[in-house]
PDB file of N, CA and C in Angstrom:
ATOM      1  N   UNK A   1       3.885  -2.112   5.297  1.00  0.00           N
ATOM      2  CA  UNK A   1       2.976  -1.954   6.403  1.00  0.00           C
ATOM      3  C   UNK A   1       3.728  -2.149   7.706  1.00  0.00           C
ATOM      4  N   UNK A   2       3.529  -1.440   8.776  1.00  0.00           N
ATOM      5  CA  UNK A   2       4.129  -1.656   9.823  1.00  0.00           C
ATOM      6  C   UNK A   2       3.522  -3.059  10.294  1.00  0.00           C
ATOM      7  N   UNK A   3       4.243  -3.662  11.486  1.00  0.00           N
ATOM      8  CA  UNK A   3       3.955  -4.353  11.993  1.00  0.00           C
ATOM      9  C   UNK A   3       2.824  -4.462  12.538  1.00  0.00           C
ATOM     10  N   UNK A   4       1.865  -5.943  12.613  1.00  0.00           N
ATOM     11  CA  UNK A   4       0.485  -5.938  13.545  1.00  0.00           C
ATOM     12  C   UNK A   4       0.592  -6.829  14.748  1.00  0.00           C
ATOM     13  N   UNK A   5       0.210  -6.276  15.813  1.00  0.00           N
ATOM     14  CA  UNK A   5       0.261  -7.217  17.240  1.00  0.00           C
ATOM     15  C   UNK A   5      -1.162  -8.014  17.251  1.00  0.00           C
ATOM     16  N   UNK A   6      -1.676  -8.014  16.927  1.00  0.00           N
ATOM     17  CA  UNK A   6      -3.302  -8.554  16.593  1.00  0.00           C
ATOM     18  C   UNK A   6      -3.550 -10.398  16.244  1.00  0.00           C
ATOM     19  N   UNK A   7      -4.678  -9.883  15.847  1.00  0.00           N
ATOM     20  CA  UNK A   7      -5.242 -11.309  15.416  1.00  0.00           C
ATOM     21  C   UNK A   7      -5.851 -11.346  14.064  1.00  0.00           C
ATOM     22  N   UNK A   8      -5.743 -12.073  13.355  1.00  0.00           N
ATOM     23  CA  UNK A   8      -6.284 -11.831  12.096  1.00  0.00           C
ATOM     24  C   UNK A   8      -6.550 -13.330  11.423  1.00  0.00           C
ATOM     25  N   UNK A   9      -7.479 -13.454  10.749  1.00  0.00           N
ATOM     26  CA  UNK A   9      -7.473 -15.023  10.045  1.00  0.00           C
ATOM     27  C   UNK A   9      -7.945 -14.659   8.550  1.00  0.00           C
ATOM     28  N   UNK A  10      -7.823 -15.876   7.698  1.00  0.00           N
ATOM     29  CA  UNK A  10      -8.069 -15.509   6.178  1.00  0.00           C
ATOM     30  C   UNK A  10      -9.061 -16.535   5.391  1.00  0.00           C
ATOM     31  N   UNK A  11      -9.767 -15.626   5.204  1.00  0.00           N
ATOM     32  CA  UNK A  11     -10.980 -16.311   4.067  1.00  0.00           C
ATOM     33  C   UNK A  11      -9.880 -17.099   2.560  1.00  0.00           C
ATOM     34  N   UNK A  12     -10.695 -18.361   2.706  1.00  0.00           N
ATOM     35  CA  UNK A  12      -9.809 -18.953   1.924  1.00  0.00           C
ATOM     36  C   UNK A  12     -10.803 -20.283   1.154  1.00  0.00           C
ATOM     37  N   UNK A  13     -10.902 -20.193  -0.065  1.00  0.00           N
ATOM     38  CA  UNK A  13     -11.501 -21.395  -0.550  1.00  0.00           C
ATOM     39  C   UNK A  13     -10.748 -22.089  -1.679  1.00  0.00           C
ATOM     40  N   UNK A  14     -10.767 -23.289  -1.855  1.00  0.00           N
ATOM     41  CA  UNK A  14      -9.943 -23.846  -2.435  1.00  0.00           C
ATOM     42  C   UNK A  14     -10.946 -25.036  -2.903  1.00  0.00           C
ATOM     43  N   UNK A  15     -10.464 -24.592  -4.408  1.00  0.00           N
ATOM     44  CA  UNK A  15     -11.642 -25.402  -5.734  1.00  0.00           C
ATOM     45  C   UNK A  15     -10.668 -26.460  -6.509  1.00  0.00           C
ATOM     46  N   UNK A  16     -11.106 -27.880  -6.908  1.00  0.00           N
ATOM     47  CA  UNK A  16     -10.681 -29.091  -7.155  1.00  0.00           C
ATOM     48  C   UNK A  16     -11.403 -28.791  -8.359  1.00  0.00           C
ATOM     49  N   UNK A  17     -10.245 -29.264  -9.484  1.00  0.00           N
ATOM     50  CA  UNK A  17     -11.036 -29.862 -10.938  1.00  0.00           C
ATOM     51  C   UNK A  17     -10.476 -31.325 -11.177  1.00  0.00           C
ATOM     52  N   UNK A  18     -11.014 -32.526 -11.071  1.00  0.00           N
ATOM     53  CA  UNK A  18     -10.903 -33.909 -11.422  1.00  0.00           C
ATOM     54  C   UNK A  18     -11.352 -34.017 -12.827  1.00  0.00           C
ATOM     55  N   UNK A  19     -10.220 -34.697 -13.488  1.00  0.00           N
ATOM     56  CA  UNK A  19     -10.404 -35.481 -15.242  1.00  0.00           C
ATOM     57  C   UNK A  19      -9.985 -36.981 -14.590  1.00  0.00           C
ATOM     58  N   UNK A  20     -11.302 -37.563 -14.365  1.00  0.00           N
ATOM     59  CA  UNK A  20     -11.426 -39.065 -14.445  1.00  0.00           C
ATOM     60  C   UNK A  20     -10.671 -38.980 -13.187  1.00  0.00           C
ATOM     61  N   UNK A  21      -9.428 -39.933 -12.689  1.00  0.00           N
ATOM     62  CA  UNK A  21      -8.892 -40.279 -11.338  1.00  0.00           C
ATOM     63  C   UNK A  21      -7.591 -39.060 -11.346  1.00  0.00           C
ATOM     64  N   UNK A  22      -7.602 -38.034 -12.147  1.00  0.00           N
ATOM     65  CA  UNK A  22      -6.260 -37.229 -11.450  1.00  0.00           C
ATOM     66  C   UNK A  22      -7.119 -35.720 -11.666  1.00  0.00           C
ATOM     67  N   UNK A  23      -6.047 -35.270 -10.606  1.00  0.00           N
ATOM     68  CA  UNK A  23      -6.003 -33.325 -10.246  1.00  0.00           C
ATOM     69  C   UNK A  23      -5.903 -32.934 -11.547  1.00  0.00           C
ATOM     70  N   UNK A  24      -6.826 -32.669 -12.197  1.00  0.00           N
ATOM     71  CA  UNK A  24      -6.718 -31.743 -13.760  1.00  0.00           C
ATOM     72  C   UNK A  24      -6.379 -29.871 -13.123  1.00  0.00           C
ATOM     73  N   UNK A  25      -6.879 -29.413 -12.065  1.00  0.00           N
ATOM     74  CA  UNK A  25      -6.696 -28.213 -11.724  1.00  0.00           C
ATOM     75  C   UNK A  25      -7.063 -27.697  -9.638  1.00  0.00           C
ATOM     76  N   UNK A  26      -6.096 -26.985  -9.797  1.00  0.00           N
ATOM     77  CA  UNK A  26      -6.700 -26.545  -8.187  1.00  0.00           C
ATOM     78  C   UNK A  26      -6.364 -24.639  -7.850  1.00  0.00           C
ATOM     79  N   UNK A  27      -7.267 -24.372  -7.834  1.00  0.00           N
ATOM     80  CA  UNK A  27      -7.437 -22.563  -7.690  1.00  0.00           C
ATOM     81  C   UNK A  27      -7.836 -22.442  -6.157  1.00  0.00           C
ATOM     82  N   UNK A  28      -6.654 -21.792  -5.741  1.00  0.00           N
ATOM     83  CA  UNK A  28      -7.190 -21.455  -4.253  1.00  0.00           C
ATOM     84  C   UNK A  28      -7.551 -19.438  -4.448  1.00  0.00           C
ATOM     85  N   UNK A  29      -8.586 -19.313  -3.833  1.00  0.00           N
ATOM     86  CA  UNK A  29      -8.891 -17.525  -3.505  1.00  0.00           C
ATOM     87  C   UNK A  29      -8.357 -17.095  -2.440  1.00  0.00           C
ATOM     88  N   UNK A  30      -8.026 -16.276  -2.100  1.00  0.00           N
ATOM     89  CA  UNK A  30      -7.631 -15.875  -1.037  1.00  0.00           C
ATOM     90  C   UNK A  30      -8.062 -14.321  -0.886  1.00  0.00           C
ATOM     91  N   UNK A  31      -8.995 -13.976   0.381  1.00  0.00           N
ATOM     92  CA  UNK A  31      -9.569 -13.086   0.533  1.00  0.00           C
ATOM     93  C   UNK A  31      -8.542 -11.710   1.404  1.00  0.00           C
ATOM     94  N   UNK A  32      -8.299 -10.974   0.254  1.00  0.00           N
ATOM     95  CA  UNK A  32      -6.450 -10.353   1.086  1.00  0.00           C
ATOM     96  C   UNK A  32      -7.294  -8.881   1.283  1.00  0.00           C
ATOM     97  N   UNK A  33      -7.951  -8.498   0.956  1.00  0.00           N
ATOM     98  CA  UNK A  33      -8.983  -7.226   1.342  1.00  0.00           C
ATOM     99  C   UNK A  33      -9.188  -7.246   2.692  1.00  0.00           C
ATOM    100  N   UNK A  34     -10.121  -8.259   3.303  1.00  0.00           N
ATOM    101  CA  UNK A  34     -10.500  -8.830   4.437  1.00  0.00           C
ATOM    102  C   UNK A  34      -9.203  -8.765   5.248  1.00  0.00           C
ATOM    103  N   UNK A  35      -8.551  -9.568   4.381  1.00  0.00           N
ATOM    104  CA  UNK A  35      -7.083 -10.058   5.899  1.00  0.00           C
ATOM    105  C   UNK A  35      -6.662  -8.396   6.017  1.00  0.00           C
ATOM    106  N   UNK A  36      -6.339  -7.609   5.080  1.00  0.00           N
ATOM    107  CA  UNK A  36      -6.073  -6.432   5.493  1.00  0.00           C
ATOM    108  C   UNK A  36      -6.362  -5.501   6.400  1.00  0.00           C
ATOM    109  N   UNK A  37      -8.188  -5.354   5.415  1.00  0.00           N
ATOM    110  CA  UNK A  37      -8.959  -4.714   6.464  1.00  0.00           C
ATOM    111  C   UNK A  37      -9.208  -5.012   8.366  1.00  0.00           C
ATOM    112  N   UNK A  38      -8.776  -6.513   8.329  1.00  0.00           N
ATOM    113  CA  UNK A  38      -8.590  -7.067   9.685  1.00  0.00           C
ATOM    114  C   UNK A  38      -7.512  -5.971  10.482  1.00  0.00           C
ATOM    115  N   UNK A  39      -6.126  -5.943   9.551  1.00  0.00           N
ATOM    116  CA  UNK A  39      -5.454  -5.031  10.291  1.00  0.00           C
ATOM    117  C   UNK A  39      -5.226  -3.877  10.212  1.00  0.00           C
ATOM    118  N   UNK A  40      -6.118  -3.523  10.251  1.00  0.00           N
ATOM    119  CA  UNK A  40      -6.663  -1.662  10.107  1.00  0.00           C
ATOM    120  C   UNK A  40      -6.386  -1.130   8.608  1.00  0.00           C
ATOM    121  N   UNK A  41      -6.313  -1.414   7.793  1.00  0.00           N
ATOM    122  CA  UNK A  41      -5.704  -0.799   6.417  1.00  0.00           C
ATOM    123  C   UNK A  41      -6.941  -1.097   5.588  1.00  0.00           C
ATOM    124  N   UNK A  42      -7.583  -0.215   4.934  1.00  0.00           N
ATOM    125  CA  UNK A  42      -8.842  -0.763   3.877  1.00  0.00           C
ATOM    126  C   UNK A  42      -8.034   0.243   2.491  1.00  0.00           C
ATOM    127  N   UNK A  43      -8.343  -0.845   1.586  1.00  0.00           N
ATOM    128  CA  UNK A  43      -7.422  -0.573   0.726  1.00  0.00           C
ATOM    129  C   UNK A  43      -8.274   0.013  -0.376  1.00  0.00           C
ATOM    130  N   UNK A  44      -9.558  -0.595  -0.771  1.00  0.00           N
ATOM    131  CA  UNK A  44     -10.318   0.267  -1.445  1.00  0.00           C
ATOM    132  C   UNK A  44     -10.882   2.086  -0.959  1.00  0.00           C
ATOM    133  N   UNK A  45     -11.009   2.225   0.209  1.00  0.00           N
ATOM    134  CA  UNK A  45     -10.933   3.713   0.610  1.00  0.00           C
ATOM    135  C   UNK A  45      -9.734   3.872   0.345  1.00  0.00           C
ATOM    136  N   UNK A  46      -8.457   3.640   0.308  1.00  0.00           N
ATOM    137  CA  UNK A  46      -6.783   4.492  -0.230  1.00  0.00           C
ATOM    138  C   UNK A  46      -7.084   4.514  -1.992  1.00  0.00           C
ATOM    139  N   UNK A  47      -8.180   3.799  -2.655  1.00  0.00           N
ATOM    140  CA  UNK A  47      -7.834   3.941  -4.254  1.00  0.00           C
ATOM    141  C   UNK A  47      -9.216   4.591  -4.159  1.00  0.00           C
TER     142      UNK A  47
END
């Protein structure tokens, strides 16, 4: 992708699994459609 002069921010959620007192798991999403589509590129209209 060429370069973007812009602004763009990213949808992002980030899920905790606790077993008793420790981090059993951590899944972050990251919404990369969005961040794209932010900079002009929609990727589902190219497929």
């Amino acid at each position: 992708m060429p370069a973007f002069d812009g602004y763009a921010d990213m949808r992002v959620v980030d899920i905790y699994r606790r077993e008793g007192d420790k981090l059993a798991e951590n899944w972050i999403f990251i919404d990369l459609l969005n961040f794209l589509n932010m900079q002009g590129r929609d990727i589902l209209a190219e497929i």
